[in-house]
N, C-alpha and C. Protein backbone atom coordinates (compact mmCIF):
# COMPACT_ATOMS: atom_id res chain seq x y z
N UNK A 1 0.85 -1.16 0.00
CA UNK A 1 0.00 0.00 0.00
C UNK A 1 0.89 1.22 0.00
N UNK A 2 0.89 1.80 -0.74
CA UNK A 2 1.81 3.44 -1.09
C UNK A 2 0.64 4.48 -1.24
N UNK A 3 1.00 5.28 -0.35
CA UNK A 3 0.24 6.45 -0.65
C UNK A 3 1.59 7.86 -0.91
N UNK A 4 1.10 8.24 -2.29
CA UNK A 4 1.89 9.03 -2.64
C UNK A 4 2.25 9.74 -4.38
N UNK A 5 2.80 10.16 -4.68
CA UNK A 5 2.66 10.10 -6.35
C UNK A 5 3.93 9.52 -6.52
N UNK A 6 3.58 7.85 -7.38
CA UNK A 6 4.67 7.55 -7.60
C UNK A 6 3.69 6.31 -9.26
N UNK A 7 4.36 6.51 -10.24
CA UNK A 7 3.63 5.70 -11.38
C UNK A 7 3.67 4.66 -10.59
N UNK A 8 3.02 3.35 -11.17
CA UNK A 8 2.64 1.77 -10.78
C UNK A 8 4.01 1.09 -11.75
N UNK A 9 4.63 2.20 -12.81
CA UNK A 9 5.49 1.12 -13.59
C UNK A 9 6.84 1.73 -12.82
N UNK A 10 7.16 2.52 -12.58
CA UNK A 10 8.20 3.34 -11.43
C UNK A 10 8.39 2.57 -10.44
N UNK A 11 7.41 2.41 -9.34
CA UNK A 11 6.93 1.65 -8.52
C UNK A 11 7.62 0.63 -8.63
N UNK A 12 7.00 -0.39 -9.58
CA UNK A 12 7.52 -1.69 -9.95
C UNK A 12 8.78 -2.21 -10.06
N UNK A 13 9.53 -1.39 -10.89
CA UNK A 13 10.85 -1.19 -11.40
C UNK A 13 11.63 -1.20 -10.26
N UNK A 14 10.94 -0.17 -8.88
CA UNK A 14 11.85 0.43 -7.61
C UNK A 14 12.13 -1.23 -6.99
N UNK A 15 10.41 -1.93 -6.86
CA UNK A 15 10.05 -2.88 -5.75
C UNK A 15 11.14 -4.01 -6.78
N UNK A 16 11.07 -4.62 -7.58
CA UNK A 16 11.65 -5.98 -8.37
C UNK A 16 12.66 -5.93 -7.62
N UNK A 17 13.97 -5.58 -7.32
CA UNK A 17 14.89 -6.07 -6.92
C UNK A 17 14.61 -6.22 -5.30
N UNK A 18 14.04 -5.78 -4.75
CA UNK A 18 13.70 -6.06 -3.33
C UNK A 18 12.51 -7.31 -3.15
N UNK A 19 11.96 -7.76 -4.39
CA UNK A 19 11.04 -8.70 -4.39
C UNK A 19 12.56 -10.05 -4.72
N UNK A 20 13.16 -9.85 -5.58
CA UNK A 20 14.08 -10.80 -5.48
C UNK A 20 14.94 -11.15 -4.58
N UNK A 21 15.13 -10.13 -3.89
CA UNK A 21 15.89 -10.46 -2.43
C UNK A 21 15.20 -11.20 -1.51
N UNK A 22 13.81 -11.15 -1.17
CA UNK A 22 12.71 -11.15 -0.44
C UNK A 22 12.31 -12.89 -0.80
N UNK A 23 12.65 -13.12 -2.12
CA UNK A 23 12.18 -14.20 -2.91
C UNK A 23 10.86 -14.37 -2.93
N UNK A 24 9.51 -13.46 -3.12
CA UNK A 24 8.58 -13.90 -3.22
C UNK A 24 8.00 -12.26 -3.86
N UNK A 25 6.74 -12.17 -4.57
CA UNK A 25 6.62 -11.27 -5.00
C UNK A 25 5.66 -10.48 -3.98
N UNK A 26 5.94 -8.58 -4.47
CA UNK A 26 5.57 -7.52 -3.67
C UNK A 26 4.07 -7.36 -4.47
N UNK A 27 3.13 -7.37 -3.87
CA UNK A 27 1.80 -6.48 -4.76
C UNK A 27 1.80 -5.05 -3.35
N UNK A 28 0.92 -4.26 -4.20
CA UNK A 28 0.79 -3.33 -4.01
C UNK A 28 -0.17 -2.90 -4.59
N UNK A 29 -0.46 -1.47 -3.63
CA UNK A 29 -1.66 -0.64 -4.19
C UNK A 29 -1.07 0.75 -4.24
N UNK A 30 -1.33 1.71 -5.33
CA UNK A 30 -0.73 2.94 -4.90
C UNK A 30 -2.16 4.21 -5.09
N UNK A 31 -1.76 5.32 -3.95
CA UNK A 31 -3.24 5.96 -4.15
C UNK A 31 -2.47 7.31 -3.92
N UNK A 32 -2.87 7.98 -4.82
CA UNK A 32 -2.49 9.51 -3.94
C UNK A 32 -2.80 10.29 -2.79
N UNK A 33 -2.30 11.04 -2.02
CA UNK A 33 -2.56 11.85 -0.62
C UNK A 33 -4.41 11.61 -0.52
N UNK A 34 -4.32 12.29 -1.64
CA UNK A 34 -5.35 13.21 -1.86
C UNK A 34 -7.02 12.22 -1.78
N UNK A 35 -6.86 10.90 -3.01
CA UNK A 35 -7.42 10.06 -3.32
C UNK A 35 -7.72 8.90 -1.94
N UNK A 36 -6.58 9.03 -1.48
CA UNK A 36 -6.37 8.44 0.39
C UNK A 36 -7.25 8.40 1.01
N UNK A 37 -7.33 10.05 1.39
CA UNK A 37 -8.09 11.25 2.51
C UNK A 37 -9.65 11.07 1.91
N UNK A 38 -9.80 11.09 0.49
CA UNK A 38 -10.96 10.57 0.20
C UNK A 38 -11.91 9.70 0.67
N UNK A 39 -10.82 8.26 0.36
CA UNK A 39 -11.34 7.00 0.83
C UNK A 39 -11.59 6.62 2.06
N UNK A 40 -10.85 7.30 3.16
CA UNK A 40 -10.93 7.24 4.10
C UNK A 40 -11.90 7.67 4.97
N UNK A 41 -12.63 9.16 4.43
CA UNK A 41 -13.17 9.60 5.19
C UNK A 41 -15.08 9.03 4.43
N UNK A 42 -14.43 8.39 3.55
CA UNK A 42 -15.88 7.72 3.24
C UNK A 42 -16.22 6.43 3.56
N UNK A 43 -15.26 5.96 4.91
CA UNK A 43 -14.89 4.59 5.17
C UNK A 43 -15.63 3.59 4.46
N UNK A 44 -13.90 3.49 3.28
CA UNK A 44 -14.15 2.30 2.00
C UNK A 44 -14.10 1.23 3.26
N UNK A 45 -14.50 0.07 2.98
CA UNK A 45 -13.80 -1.19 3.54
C UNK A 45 -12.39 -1.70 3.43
N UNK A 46 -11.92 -1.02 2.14
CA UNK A 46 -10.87 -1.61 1.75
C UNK A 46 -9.88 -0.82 2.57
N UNK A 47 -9.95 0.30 2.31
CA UNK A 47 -8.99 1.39 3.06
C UNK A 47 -9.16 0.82 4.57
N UNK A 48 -10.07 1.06 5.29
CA UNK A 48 -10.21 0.50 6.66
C UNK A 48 -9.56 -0.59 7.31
N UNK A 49 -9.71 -1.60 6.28
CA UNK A 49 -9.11 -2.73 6.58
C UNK A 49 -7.68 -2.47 6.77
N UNK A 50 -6.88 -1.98 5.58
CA UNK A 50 -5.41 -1.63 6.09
C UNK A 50 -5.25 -0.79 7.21
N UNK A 51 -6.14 0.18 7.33
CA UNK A 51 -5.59 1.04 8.49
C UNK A 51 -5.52 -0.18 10.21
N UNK A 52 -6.23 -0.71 9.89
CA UNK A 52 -7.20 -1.76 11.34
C UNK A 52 -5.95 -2.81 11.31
N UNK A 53 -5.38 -3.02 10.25
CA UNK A 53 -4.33 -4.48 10.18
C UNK A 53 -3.07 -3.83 10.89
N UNK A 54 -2.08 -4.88 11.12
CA UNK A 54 -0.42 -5.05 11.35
C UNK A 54 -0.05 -3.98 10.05
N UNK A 55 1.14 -3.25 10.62
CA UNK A 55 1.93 -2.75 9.08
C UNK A 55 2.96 -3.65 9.18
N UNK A 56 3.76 -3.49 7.90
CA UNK A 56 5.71 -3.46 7.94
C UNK A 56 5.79 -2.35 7.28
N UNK A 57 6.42 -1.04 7.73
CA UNK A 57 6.55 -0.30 7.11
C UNK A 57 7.74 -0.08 6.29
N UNK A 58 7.83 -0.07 4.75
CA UNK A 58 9.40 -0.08 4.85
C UNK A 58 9.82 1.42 4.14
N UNK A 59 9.13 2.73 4.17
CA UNK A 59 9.38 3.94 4.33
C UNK A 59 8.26 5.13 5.18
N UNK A 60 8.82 5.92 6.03
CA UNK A 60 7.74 6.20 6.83
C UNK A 60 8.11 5.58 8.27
N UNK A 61 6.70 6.34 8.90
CA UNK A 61 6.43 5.41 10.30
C UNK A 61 5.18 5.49 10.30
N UNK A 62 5.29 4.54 11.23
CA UNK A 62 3.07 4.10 11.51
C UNK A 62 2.49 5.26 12.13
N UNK A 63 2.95 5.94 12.85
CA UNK A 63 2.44 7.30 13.41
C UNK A 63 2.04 8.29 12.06
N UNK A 64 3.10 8.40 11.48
CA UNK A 64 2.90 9.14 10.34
C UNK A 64 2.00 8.91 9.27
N UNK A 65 1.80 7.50 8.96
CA UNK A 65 0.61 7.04 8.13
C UNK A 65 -1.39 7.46 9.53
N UNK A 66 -0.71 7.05 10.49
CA UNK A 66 -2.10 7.30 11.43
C UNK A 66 -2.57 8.56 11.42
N UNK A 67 -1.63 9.79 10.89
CA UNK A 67 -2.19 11.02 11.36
C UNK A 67 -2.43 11.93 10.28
N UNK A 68 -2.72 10.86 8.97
CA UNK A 68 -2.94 11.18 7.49
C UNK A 68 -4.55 11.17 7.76
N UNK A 69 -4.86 9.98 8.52
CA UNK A 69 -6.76 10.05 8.29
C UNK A 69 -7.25 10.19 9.76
């Protein structure tokens, strides 16, 4: 889950070599700030669900994603 402006083929390109290290593949979702704050405050299920789950964050901190919505 990325929230941020970053393309899905950018993205991809960044994650592949960390999916090969990892040995298993990365999916992802990417949404902008903006598109986020949206979803959130129209509590999607989908959005909810990530906020409600475990993270691993691997840029950022969990505080910092919590005080987006």
């Amino acid at each position: 889950f990325v929230i941020g402006d970053i393309s899905s083929r950018k993205l991809s390109s960044v994650l592949k070599k960390t999916s090969i290290e990892i040995g298993r593949e990365i999916n992802y979702t990417v949404f902008s700030k903006a598109d986020y704050l949206q979803r959130i405050n129209s509590k999607e299920h989908f959005i909810s669900s990530i906020v409600d789950s475990p993270k691993l964050m691997l840029i950022g901190k969990e505080d910092e994603f919590r005080k987006l919505g």
